[in-house]
N, C-alpha and C. Protein backbone atom coordinates (compact mmCIF):
# COMPACT_ATOMS: atom_id res chain seq x y z
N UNK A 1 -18.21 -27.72 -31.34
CA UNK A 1 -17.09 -27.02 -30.75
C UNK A 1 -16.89 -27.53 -29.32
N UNK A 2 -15.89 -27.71 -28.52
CA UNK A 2 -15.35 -28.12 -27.75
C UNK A 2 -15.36 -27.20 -26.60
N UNK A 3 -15.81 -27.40 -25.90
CA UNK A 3 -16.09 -26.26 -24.24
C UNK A 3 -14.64 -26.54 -23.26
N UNK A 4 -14.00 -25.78 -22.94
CA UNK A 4 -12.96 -25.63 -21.97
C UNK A 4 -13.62 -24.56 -20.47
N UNK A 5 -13.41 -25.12 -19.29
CA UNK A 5 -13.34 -24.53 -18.46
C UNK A 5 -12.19 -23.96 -17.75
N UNK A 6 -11.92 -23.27 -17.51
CA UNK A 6 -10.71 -22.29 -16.47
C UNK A 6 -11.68 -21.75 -15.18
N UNK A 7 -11.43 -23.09 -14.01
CA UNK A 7 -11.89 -22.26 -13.10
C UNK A 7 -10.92 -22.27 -12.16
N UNK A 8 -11.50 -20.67 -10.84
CA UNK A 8 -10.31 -20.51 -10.84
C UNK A 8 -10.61 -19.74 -9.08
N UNK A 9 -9.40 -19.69 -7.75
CA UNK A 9 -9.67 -19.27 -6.63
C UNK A 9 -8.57 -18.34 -6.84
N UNK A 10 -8.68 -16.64 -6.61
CA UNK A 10 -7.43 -15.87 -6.11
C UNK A 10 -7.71 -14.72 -5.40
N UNK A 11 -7.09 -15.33 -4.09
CA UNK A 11 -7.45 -14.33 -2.71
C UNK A 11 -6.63 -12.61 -3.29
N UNK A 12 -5.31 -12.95 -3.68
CA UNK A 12 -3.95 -12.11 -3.98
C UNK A 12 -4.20 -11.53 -5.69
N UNK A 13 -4.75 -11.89 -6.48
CA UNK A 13 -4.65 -12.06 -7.60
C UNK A 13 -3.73 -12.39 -8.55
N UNK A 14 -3.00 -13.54 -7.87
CA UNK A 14 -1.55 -14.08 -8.73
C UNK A 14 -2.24 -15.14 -9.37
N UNK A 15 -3.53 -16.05 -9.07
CA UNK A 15 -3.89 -17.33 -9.85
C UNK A 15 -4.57 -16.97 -11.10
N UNK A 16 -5.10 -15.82 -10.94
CA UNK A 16 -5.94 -15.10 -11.35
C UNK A 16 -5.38 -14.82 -12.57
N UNK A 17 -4.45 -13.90 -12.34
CA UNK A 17 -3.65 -13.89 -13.70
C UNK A 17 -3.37 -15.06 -14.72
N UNK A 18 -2.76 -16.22 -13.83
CA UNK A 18 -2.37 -17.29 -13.95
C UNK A 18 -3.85 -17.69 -15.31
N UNK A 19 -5.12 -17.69 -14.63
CA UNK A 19 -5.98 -18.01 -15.31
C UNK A 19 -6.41 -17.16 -16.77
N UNK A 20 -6.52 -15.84 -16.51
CA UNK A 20 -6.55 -15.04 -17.81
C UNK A 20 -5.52 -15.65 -18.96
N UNK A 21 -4.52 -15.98 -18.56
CA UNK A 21 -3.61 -16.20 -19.28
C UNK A 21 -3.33 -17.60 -20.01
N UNK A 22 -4.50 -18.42 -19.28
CA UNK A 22 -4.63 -19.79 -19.97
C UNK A 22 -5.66 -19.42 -20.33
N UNK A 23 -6.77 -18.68 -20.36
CA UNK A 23 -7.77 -18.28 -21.00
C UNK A 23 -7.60 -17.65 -22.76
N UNK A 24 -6.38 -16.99 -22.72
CA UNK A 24 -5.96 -16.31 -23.77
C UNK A 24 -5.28 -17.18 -24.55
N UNK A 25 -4.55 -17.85 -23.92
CA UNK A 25 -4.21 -19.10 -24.68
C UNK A 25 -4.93 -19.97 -25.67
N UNK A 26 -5.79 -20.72 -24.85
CA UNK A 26 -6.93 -21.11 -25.16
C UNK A 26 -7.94 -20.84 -26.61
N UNK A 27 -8.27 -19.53 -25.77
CA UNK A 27 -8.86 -18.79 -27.49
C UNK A 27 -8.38 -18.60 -28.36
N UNK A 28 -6.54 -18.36 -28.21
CA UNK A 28 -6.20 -18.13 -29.13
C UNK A 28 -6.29 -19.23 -30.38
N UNK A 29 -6.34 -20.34 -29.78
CA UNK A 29 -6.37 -21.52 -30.88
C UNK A 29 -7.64 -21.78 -31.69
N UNK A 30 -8.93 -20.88 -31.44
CA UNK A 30 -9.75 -20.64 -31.65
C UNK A 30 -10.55 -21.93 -32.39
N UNK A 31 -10.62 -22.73 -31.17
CA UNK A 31 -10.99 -24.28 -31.71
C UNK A 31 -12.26 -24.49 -30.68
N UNK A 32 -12.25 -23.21 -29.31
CA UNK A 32 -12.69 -24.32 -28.16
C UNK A 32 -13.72 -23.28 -27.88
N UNK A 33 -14.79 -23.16 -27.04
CA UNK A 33 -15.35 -22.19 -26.27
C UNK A 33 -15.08 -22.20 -25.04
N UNK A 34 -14.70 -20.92 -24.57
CA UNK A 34 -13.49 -20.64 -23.10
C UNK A 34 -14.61 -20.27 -22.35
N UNK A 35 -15.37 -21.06 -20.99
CA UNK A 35 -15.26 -19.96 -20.10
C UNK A 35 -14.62 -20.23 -19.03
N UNK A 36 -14.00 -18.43 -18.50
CA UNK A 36 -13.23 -18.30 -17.75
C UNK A 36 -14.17 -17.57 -16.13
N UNK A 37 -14.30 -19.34 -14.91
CA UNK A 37 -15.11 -18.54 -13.77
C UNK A 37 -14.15 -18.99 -12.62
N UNK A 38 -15.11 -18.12 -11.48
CA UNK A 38 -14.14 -18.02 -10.47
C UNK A 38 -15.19 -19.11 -9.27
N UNK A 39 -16.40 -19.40 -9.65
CA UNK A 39 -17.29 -20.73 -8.97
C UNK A 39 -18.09 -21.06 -10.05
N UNK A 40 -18.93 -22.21 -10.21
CA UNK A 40 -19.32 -23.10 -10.99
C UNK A 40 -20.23 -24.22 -10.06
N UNK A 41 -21.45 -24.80 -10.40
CA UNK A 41 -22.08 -25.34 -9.83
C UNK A 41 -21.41 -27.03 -10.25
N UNK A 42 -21.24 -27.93 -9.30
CA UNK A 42 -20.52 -29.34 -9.59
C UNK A 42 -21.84 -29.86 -10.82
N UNK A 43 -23.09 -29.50 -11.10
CA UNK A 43 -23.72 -30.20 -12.14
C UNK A 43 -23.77 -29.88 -13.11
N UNK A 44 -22.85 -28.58 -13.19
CA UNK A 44 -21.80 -27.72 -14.38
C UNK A 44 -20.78 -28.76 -15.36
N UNK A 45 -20.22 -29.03 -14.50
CA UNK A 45 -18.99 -29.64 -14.65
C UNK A 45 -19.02 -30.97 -15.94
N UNK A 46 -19.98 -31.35 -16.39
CA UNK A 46 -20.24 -32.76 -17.25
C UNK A 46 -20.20 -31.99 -18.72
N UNK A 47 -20.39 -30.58 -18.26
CA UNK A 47 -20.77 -30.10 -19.81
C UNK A 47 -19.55 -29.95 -20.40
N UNK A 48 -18.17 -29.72 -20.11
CA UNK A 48 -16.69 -29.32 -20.24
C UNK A 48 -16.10 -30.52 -21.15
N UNK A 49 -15.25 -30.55 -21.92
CA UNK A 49 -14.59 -31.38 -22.64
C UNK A 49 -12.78 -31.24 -21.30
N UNK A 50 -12.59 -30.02 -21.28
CA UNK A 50 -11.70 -29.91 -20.61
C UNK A 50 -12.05 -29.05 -18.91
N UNK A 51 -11.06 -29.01 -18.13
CA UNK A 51 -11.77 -28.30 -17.19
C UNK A 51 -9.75 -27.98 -16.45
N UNK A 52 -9.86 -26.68 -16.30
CA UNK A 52 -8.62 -25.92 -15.54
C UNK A 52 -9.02 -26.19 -14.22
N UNK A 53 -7.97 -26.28 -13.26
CA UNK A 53 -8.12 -25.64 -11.78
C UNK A 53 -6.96 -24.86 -10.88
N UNK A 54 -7.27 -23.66 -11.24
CA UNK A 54 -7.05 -22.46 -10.55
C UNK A 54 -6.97 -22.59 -9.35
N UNK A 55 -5.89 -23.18 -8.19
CA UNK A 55 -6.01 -23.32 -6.26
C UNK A 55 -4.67 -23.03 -5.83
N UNK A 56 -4.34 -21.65 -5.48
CA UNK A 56 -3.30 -21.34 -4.66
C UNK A 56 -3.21 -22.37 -3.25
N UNK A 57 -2.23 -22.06 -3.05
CA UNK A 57 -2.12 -23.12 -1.94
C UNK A 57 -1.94 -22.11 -0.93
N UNK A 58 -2.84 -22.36 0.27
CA UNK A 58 -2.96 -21.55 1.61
C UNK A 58 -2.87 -22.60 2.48
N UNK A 59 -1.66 -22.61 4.05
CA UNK A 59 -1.63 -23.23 4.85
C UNK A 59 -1.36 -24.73 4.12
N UNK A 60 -0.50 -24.94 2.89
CA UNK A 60 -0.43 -26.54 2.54
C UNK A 60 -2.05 -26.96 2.16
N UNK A 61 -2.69 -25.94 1.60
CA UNK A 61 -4.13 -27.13 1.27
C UNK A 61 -4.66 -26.32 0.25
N UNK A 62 -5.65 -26.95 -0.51
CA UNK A 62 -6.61 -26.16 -1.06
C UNK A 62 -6.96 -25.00 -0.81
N UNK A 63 -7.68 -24.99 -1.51
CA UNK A 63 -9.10 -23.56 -0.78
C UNK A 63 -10.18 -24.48 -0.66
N UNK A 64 -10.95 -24.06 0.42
CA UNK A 64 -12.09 -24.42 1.25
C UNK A 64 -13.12 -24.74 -0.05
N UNK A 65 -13.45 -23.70 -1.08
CA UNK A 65 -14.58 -23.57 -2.36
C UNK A 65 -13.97 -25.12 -3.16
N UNK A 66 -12.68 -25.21 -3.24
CA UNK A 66 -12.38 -26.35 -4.04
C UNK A 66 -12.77 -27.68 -3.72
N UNK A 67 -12.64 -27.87 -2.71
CA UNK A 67 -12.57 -29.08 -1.45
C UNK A 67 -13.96 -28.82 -1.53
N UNK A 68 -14.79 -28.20 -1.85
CA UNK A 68 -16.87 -28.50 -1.55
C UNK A 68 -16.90 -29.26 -2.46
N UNK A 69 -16.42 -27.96 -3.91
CA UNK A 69 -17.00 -28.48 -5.01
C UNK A 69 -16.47 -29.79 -5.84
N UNK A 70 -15.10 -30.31 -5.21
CA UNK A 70 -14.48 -32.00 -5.82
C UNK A 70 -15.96 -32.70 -4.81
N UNK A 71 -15.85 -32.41 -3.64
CA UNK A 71 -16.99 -33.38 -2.84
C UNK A 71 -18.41 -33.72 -3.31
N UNK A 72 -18.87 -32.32 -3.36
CA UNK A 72 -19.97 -32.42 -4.41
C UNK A 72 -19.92 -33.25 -5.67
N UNK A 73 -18.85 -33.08 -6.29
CA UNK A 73 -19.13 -33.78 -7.62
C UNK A 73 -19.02 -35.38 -7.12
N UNK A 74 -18.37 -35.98 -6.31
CA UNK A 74 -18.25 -37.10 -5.61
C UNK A 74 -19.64 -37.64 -5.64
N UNK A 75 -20.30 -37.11 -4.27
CA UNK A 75 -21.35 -36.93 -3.70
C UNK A 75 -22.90 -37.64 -4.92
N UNK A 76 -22.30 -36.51 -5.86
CA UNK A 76 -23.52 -36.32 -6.92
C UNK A 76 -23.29 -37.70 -7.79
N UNK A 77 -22.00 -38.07 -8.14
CA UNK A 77 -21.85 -39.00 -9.27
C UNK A 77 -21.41 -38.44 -9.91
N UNK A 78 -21.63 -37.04 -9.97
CA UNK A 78 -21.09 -36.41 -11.65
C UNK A 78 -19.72 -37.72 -12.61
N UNK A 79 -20.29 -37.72 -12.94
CA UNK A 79 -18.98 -38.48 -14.58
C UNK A 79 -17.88 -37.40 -14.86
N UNK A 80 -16.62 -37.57 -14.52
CA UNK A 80 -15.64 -36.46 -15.35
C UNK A 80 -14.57 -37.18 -16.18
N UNK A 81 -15.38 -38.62 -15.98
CA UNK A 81 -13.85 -39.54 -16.78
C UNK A 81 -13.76 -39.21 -18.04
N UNK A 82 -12.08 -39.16 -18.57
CA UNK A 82 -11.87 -39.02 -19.40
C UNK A 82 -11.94 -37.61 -20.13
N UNK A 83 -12.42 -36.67 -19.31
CA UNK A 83 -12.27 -35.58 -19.82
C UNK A 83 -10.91 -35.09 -19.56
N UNK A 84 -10.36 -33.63 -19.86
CA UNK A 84 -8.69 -33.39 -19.71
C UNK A 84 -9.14 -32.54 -18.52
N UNK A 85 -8.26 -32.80 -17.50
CA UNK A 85 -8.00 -32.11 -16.39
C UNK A 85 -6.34 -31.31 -16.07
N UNK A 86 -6.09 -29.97 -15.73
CA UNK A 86 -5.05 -29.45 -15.45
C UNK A 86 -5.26 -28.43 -14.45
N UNK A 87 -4.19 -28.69 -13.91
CA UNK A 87 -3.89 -27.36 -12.37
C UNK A 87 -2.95 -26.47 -12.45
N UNK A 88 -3.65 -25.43 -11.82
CA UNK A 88 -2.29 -24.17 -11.40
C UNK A 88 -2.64 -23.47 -10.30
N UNK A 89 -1.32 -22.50 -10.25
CA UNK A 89 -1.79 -22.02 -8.62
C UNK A 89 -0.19 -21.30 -8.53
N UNK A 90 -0.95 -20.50 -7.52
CA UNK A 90 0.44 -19.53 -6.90
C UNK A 90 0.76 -20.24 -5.80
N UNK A 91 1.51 -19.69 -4.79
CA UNK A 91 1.75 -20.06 -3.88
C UNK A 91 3.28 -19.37 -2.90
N UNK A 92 2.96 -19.64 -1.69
CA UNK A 92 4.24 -18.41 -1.24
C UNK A 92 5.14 -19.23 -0.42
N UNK A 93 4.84 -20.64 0.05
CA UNK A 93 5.84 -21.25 0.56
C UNK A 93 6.20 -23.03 0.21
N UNK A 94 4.78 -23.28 -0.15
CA UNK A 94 4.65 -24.80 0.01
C UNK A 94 4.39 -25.56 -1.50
N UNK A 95 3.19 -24.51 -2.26
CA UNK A 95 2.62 -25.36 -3.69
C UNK A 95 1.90 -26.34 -3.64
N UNK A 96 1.30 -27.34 -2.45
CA UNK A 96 0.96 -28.42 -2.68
C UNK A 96 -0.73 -28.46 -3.45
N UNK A 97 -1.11 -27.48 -4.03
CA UNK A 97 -2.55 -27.32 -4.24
C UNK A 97 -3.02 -27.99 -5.50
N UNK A 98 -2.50 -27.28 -6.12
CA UNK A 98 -2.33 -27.70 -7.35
C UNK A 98 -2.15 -29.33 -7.70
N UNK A 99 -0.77 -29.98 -7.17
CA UNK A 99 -0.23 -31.01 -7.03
C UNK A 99 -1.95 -32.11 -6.66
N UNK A 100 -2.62 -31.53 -5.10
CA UNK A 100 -3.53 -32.15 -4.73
C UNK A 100 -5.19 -32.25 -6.00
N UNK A 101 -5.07 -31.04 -6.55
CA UNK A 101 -5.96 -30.71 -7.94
C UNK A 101 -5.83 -31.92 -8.73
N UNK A 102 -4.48 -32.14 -8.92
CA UNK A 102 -4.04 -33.27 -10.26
C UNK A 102 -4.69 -34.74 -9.43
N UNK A 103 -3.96 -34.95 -8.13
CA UNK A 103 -3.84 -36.12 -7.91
C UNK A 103 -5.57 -36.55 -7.77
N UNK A 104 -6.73 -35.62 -7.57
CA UNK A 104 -8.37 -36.07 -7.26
C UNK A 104 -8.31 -35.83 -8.53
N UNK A 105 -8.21 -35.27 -9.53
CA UNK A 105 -8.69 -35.47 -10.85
C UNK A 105 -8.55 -36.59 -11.63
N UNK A 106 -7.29 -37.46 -11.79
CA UNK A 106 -6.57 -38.52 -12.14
C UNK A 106 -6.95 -39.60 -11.41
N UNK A 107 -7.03 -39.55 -9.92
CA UNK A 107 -7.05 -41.00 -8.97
C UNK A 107 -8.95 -41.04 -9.08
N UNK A 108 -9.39 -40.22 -7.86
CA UNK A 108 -10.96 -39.86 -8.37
C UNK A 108 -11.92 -39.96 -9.29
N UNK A 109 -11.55 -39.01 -10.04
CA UNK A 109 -12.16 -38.88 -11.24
C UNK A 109 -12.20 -39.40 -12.76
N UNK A 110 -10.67 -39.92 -12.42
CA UNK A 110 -10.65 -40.77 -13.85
C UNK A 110 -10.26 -39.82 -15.09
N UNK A 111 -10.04 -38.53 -14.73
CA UNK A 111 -10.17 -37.53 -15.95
C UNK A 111 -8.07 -37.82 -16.35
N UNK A 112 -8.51 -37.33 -17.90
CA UNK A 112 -6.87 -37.55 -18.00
C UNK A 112 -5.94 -35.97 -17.94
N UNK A 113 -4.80 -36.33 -17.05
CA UNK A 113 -4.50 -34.92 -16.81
C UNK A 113 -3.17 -34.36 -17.35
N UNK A 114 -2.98 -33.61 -17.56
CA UNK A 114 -1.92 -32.78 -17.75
C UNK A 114 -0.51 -32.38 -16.90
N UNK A 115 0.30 -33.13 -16.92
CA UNK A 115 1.28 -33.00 -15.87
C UNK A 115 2.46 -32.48 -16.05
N UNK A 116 3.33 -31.65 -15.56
CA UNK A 116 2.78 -31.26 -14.01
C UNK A 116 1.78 -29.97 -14.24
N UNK A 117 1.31 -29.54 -12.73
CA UNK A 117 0.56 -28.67 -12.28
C UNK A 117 1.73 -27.45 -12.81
N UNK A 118 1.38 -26.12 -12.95
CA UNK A 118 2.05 -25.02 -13.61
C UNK A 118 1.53 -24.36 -12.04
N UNK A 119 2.63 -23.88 -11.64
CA UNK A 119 3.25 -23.20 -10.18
C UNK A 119 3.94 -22.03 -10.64
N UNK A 120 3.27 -21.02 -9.72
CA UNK A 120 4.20 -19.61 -9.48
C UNK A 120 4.52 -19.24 -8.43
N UNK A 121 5.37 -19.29 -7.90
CA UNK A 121 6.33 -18.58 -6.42
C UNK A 121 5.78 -17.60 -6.48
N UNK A 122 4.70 -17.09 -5.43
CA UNK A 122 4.30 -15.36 -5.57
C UNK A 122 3.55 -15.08 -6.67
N UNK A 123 4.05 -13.85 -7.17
CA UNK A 123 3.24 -13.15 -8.50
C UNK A 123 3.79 -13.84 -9.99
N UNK A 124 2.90 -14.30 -10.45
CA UNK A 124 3.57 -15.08 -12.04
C UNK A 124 4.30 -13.99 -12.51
N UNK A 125 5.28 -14.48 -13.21
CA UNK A 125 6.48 -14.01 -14.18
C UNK A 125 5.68 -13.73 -15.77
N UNK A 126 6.39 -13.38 -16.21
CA UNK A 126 6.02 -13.41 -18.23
C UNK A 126 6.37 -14.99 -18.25
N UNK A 127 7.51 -15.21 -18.25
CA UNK A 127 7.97 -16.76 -18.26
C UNK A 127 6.41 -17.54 -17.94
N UNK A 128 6.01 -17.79 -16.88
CA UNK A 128 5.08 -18.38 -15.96
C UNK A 128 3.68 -18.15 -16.94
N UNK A 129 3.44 -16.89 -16.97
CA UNK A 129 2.46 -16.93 -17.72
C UNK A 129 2.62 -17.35 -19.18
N UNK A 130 3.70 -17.11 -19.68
CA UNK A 130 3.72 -17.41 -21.34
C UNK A 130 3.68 -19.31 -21.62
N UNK A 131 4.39 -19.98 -20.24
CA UNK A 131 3.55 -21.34 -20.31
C UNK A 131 2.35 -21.31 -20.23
N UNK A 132 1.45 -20.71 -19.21
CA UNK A 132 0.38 -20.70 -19.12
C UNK A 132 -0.59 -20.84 -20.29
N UNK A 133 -0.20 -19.46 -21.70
CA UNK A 133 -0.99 -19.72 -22.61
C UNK A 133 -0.57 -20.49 -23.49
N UNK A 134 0.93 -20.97 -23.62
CA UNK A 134 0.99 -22.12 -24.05
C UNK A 134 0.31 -23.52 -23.82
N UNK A 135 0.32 -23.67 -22.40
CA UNK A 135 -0.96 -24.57 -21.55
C UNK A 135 -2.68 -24.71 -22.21
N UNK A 136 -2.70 -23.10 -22.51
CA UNK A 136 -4.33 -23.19 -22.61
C UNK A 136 -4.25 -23.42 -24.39
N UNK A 137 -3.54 -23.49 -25.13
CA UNK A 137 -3.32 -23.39 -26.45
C UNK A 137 -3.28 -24.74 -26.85
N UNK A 138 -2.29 -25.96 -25.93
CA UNK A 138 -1.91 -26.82 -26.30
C UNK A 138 -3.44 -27.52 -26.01
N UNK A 139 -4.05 -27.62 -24.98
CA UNK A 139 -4.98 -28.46 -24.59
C UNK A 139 -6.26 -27.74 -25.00
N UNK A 140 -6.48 -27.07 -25.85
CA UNK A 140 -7.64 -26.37 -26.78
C UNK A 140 -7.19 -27.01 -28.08
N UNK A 141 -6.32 -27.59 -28.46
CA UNK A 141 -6.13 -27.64 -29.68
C UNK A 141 -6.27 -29.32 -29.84
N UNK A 142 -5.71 -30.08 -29.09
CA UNK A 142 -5.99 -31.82 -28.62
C UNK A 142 -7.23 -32.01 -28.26
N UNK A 143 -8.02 -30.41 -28.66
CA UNK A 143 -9.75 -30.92 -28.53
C UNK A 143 -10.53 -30.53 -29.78
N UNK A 144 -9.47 -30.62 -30.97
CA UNK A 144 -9.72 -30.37 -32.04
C UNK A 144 -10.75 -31.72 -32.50
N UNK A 145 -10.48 -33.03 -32.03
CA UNK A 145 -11.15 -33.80 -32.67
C UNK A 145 -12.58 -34.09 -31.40
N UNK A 146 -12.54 -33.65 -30.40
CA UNK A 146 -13.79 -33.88 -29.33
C UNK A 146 -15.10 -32.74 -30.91
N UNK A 147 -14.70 -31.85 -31.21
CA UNK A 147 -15.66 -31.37 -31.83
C UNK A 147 -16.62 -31.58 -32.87
């Protein structure tokens, strides 16, 4: 069976949602094993077939926890090539978090990603979220053959 990660930062609890909701997705295709965290150790990270990232955008940047743990995995070597990588995130003026999620996963890491990043102005919509578990559905299910 195929391991998916959803991890995930929400100061507001708009990513948060964002994440339950690719979480539900996810299971629903009942192909993958979901877990859904909010930190994760970078020597975590090799065990994932897929891996979410959950980063509102504060001040145009990441979050501080995100920016350790891409470094760390740097740092360490960790391998993430070729695994599926995807981003989301709220955000109240700018969005670029997410965007920055994709571009170290893809350039960095080598992982293949999912584009674009899934963005919510503020508090996710039904709309917003119902991609979302479409999101976690579609890329649980393209890991039908990793199993």
């Amino acid at each position: 069976m195929s391991k998916i990660l959803i991890l995930y930062y929400s100061q507001t609890g708009n990513t948060e949602k964002m994440a339950n909701a690719i979480a539900e997705g996810a299971k629903s295709a009942g192909s993958s094993e979901v877990e859904l965290n909010y930190h994760v150790e970078a020597d975590e990270l090799d065990k994932f077939d897929a891996i979410f990232v959950g980063a509102p955008t504060y001040h145009h940047d990441l979050p501080i926890d995100m920016k350790k743990l891409f470094e760390e995995v740097a740092v360490k070597g960790i391998s993430l090539k070729g695994k599926v990588g995807a981003a989301f995130g709220s955000y109240g003026w700018s969005g670029e978090a997410p965007k920055f999620v994709l571009e170290i996963m893809k350039n960095k890491f080598e992982m293949r990603v999912v584009e674009p990043p899934l963005l919510a102005k503020y508090a996710p919509d039904q709309n917003i979220l119902s991609k979302c578990r479409d999101l976690g559905k579609r890329v649980s299910e393209s890991l039908i053959h990793v199993a």
